[in-house]
N, C-alpha and C. Protein backbone atom coordinates (compact mmCIF):
# COMPACT_ATOMS: atom_id res chain seq x y z
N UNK A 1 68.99 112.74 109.59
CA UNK A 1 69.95 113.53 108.85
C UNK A 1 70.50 112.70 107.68
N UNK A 2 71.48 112.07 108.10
CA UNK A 2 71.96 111.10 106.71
C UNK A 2 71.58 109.60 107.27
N UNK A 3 72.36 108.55 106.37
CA UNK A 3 72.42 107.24 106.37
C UNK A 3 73.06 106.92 108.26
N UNK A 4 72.56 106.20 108.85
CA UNK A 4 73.82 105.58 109.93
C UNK A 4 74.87 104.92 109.40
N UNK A 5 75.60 105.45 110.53
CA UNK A 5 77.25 104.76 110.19
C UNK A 5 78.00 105.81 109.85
N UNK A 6 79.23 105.23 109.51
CA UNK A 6 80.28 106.05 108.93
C UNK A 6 80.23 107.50 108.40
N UNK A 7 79.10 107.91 107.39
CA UNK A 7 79.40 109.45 107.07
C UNK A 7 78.31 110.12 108.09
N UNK A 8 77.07 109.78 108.68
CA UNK A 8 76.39 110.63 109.73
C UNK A 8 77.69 110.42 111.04
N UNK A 9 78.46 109.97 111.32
CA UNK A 9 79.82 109.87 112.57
C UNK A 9 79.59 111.17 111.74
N UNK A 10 80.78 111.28 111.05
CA UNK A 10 81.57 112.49 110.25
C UNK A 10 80.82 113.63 110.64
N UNK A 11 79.83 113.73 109.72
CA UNK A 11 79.05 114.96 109.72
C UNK A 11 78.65 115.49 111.15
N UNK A 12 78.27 114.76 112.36
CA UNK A 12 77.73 114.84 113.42
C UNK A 12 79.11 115.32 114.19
N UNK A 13 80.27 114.93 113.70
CA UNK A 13 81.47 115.63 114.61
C UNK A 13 81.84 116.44 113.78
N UNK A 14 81.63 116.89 112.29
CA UNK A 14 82.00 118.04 111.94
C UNK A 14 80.94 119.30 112.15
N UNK A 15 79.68 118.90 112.36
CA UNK A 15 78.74 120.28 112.90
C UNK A 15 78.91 120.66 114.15
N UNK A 16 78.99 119.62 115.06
CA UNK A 16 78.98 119.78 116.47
C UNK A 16 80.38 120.49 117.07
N UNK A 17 81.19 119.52 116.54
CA UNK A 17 82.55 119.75 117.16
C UNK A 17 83.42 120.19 116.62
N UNK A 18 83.57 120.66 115.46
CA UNK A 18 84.54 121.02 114.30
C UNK A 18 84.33 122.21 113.57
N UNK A 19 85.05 122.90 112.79
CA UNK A 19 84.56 123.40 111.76
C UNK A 19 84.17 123.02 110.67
N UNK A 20 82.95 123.19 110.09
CA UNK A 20 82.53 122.26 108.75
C UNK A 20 83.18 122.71 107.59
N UNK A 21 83.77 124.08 107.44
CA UNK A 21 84.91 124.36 106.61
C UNK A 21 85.96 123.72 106.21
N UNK A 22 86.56 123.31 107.50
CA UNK A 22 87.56 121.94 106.97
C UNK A 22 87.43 120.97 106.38
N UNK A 23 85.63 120.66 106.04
CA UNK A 23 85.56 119.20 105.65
C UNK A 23 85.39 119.41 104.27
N UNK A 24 86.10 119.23 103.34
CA UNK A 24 85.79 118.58 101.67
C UNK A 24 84.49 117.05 101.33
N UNK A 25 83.88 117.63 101.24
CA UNK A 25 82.49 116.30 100.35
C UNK A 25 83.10 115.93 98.78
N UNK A 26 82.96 115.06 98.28
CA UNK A 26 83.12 114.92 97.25
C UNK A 26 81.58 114.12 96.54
N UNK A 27 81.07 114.71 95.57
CA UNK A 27 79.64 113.86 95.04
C UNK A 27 79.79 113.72 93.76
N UNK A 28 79.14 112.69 93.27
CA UNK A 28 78.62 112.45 92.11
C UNK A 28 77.93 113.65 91.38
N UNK A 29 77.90 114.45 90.44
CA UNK A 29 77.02 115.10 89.68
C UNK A 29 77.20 115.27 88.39
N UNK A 30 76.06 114.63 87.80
CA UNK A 30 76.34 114.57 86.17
C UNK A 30 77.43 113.77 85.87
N UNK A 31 77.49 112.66 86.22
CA UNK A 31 78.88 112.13 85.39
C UNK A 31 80.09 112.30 86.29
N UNK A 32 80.24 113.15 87.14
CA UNK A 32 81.69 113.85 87.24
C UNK A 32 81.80 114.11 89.02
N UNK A 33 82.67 114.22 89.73
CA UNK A 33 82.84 114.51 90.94
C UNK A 33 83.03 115.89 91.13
N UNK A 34 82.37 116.25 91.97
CA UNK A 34 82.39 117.59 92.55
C UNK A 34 82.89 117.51 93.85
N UNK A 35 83.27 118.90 94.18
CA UNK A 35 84.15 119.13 95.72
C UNK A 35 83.33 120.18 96.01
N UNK A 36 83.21 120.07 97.26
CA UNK A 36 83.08 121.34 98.01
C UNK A 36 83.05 120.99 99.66
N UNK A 37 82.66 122.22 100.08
CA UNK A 37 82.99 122.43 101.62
C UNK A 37 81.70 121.52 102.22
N UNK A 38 82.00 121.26 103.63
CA UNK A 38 80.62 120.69 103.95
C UNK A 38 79.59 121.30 104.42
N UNK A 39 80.11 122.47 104.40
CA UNK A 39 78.84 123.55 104.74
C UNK A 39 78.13 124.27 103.28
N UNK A 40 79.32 124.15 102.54
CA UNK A 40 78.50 124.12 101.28
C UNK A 40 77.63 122.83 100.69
N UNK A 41 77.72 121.96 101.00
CA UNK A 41 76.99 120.38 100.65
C UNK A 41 75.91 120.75 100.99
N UNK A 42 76.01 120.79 102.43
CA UNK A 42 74.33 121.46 103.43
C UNK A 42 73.93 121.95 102.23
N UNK A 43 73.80 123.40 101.93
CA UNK A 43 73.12 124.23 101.44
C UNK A 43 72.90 123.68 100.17
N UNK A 44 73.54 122.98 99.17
CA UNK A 44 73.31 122.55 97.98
C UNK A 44 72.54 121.41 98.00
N UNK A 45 72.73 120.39 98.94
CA UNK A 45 71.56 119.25 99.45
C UNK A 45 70.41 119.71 99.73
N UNK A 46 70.02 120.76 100.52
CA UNK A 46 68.98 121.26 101.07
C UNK A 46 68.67 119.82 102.18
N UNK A 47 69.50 119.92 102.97
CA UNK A 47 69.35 118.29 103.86
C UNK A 47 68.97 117.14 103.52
N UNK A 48 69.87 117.23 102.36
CA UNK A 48 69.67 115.43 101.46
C UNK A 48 68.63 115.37 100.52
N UNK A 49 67.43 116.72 100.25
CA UNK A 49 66.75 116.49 99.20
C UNK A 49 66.46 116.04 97.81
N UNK A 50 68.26 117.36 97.25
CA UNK A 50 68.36 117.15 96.37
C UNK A 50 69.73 116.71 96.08
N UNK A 51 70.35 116.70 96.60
CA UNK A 51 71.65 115.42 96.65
C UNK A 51 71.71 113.98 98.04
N UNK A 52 71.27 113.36 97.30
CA UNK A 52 71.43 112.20 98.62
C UNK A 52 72.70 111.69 98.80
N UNK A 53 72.72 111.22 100.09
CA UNK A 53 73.74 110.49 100.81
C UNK A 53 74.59 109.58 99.91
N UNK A 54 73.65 109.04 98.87
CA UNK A 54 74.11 107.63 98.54
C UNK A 54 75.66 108.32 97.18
N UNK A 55 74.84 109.83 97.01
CA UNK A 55 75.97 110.25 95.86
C UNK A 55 77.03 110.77 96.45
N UNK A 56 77.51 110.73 97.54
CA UNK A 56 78.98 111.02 98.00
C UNK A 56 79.92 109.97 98.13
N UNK A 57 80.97 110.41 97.72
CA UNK A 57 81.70 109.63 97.05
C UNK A 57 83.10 110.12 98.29
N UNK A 58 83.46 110.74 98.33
CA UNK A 58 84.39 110.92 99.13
C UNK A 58 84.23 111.76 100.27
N UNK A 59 84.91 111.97 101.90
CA UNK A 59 84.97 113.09 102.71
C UNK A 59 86.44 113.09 103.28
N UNK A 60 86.40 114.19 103.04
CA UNK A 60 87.99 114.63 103.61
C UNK A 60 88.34 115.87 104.75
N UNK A 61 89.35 115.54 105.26
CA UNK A 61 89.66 117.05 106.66
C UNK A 61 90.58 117.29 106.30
N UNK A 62 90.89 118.82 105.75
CA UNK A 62 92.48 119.00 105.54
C UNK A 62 93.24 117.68 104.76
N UNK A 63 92.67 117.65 103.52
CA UNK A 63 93.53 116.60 102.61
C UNK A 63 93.76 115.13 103.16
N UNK A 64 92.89 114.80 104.48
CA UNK A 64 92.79 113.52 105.34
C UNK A 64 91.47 113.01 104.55
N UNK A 65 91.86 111.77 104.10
CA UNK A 65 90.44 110.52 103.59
C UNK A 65 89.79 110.36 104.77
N UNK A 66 88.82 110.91 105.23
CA UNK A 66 87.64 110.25 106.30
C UNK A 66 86.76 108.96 105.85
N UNK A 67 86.23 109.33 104.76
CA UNK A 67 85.85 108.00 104.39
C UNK A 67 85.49 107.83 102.83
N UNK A 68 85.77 107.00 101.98
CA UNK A 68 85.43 106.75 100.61
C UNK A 68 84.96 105.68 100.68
N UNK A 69 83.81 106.11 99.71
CA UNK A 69 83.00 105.28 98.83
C UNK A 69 83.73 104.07 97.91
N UNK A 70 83.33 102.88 98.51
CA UNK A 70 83.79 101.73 96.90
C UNK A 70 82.56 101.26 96.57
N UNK A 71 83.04 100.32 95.47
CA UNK A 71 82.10 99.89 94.83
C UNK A 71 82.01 98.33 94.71
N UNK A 72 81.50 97.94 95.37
CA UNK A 72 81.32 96.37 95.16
C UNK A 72 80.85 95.52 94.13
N UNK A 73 80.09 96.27 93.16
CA UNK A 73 79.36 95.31 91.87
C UNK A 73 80.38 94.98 91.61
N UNK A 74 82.10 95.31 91.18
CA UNK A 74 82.68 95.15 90.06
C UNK A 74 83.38 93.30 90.42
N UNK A 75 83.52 93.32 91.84
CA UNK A 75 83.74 92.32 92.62
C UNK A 75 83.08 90.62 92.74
N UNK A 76 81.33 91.20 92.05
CA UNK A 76 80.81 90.31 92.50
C UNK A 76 80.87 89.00 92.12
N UNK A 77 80.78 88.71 90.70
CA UNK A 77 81.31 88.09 89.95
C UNK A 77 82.02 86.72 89.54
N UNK A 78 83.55 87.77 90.32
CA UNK A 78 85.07 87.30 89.93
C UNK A 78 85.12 85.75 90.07
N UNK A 79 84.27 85.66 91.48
CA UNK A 79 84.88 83.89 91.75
C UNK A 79 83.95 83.06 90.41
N UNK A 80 83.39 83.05 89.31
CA UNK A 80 82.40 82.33 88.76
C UNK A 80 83.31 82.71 87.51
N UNK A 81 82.70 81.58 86.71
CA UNK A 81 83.97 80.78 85.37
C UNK A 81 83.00 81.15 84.72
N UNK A 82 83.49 82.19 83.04
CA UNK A 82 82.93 82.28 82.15
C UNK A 82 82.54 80.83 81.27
N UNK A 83 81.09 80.61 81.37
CA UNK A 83 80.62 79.65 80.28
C UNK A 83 81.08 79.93 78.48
């Protein structure tokens, strides 16, 4: 289904055990973040085809952060002295 870890948890207790209505996805598309339901994700992924795992950016329950995406490149860096 998705990646292990953290967002297949989510998804696997929001199909099974939850309503997937409650859950907000947030993805990458074009530039810009999109929202929608997670039963709408399903259908717009076509099961990760055409949106992969890697472009979600946020999941939420009822306005609750389940889990966000960071970004580590910006980090990598820092400890090293501009020549």
């Amino acid at each position: 289904m998705v990646r292990k870890g953290k967002i297949s948890e989510i998804f696997s207790k929001a199909l099974y055990n939850d309503n997937p209505e409650l859950y907000q996805v947030g993805y990458i598309d074009l530039g810009s973040i999109k929202e929608v339901t997670l039963a709408e994700f399903f259908r717009l992924s076509e099961n990760f085809e055409i949106i992969p795992a890697t472009r979600i950016v946020h999941i939420k329950k009822e306005n609750k952060i389940l889990y966000l995406k960071t970004d580590n490149t910006k980090n990598r860096c820092s400890g090293f002295t501009k020549l």
